[in-house]
N, C-alpha and C. Protein backbone atom coordinates (compact mmCIF):
# COMPACT_ATOMS: atom_id res chain seq x y z
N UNK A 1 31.04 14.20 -30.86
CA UNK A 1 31.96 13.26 -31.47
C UNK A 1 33.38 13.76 -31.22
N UNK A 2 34.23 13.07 -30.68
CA UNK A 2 35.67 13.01 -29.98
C UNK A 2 36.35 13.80 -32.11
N UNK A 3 37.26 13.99 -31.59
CA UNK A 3 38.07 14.32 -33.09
C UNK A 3 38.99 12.60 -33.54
N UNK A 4 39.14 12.27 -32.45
CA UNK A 4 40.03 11.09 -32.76
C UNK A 4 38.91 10.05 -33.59
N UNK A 5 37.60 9.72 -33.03
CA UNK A 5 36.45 9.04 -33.50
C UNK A 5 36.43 9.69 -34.84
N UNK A 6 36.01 10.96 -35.33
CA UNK A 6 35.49 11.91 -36.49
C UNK A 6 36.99 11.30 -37.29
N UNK A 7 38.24 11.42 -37.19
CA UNK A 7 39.30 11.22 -38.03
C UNK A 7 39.29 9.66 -38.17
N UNK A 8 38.89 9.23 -37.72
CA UNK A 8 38.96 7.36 -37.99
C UNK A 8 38.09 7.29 -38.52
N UNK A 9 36.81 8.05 -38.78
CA UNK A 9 35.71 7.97 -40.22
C UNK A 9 35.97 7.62 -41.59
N UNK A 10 36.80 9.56 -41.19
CA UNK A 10 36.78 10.21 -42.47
C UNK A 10 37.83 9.04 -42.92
N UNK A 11 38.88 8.56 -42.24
CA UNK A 11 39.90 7.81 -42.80
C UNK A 11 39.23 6.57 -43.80
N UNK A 12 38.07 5.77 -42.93
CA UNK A 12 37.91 4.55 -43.06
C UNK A 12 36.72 4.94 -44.69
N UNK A 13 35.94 6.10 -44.88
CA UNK A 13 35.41 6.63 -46.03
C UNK A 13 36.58 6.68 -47.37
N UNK A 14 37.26 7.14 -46.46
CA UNK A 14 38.32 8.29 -48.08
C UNK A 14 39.40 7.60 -48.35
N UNK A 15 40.16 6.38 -47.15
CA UNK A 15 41.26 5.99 -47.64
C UNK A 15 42.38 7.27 -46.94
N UNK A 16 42.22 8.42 -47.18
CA UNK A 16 43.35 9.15 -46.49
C UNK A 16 42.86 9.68 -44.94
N UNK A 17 43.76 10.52 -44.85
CA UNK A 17 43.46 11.54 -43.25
C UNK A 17 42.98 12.19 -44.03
N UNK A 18 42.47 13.65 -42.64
CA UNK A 18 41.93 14.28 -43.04
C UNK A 18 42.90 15.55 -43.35
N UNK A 19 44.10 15.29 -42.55
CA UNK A 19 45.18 16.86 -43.36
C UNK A 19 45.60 16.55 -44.72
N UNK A 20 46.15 15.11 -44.94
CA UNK A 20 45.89 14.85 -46.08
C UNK A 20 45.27 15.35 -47.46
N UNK A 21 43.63 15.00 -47.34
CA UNK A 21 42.84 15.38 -48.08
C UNK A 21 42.71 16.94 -47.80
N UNK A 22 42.78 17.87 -46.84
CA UNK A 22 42.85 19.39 -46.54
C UNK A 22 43.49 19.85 -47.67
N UNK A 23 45.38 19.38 -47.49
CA UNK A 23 46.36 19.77 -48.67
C UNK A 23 46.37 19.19 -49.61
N UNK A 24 45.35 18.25 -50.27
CA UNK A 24 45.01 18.20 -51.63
C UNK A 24 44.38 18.70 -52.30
N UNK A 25 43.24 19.04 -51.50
CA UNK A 25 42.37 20.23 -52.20
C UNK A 25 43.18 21.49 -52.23
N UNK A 26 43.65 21.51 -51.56
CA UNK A 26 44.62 23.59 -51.36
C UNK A 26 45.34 23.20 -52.63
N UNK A 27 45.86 22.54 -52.97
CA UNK A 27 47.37 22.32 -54.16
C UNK A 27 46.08 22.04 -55.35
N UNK A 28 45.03 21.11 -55.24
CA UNK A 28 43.69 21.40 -56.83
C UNK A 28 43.70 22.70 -56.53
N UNK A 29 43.45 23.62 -56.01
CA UNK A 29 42.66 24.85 -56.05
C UNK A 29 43.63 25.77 -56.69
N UNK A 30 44.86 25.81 -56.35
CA UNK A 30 46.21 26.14 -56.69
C UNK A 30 46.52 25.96 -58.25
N UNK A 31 46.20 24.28 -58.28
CA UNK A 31 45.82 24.46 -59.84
C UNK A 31 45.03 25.41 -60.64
N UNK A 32 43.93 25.13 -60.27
CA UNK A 32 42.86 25.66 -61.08
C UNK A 32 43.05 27.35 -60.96
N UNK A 33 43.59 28.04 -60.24
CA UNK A 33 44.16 29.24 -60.22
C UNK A 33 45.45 29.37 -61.12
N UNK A 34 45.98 28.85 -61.60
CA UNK A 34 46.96 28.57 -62.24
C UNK A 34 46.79 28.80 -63.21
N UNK A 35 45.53 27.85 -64.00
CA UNK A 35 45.15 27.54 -64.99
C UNK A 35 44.39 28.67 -65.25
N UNK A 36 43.74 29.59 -64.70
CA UNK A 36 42.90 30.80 -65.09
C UNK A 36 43.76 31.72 -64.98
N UNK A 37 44.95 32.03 -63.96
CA UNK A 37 45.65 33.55 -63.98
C UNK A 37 47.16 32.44 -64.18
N UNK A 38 47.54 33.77 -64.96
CA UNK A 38 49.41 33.49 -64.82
C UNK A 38 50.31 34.12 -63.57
N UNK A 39 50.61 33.39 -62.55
CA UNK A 39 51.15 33.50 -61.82
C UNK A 39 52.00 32.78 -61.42
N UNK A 40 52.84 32.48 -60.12
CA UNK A 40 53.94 31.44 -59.61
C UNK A 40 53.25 31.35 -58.61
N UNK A 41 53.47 29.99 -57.76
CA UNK A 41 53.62 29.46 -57.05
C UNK A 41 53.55 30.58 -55.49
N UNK A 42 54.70 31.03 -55.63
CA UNK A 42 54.99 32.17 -54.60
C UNK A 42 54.70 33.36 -54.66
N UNK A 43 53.79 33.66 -55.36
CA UNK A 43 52.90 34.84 -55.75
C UNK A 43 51.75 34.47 -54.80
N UNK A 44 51.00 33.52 -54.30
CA UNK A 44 50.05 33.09 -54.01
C UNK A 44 50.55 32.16 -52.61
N UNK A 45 51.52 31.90 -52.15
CA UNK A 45 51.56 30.96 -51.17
C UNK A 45 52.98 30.84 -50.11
N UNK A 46 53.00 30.84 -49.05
CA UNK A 46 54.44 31.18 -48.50
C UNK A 46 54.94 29.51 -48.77
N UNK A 47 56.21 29.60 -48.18
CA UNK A 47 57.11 27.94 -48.61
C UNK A 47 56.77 26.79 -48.06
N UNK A 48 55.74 27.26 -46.76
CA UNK A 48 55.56 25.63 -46.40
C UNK A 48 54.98 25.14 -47.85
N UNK A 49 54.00 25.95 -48.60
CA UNK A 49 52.75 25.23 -49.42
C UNK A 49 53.29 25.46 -51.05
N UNK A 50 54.19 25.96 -50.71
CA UNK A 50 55.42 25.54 -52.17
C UNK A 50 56.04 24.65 -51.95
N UNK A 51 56.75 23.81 -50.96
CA UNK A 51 57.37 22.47 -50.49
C UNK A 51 55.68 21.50 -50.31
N UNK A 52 54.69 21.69 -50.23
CA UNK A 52 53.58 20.74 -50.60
C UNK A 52 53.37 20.39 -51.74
N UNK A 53 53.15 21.44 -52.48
CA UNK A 53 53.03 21.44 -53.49
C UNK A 53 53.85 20.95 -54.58
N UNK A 54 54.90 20.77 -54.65
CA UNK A 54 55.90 20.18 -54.99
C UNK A 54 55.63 18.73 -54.84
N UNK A 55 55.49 18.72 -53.38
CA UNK A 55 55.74 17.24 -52.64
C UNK A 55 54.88 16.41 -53.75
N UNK A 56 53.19 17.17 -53.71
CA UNK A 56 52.22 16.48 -54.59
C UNK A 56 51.96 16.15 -55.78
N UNK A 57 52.33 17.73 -56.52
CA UNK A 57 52.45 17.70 -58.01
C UNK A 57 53.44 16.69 -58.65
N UNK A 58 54.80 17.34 -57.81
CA UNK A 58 55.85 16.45 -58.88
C UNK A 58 56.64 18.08 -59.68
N UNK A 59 56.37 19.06 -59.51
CA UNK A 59 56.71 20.15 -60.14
C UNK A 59 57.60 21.36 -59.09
N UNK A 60 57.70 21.89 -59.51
CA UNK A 60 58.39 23.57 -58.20
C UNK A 60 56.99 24.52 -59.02
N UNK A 61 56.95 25.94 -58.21
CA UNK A 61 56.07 26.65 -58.57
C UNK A 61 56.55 27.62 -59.54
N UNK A 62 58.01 27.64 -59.78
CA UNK A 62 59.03 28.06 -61.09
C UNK A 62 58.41 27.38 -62.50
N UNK A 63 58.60 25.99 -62.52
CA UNK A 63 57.93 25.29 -63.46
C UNK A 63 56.48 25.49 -63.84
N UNK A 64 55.36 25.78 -62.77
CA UNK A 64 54.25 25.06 -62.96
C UNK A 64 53.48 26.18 -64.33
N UNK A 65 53.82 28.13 -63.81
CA UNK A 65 53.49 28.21 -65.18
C UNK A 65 53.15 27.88 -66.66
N UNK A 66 54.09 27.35 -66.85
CA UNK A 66 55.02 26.59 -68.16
C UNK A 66 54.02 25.47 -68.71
N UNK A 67 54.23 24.86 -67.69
CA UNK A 67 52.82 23.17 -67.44
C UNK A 67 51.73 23.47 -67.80
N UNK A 68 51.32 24.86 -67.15
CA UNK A 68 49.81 24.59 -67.47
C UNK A 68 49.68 25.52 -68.85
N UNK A 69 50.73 26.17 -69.29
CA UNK A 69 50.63 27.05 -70.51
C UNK A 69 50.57 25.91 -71.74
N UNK A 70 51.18 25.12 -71.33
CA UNK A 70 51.08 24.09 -72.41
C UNK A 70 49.83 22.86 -72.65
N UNK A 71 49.29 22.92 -71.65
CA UNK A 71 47.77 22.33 -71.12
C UNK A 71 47.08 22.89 -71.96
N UNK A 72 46.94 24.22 -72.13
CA UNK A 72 45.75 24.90 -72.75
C UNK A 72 45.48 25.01 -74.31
């Protein structure tokens, strides 16, 4: 299966791409690490995936501590 065929699947299944859905799961997982250890953002990730993360959440990795301290 060509990659171009395999990505017009996954698209026509999920609604997104597939890098898409890649860096959504990395930024959940990010969460859920979050939510179990206290850390930042940049403790765990260089800036491309702190400028994703951002992009997705809606937050900086300064803030996100804070967010999920108050979640719990």
């Amino acid at each position: 299966m060509s990659s171009y065929h395999l990505s017009h699947l996954f698209s026509e299944a999920t609604s997104t791409s597939i890098s898409l859905y890649v860096s959504a799961r990395r930024v959940q997982q990010a969460c859920f690490l979050f939510n179990k250890e206290t850390i930042l953002i940049s403790g765990i990730a260089e800036d491309y995936f702190c400028k994703l993360f951002k992009e997705l959440m809606g937050i900086s990795g300064i803030n996100t501590v804070s967010v999920f301290k108050n979640f719990k």
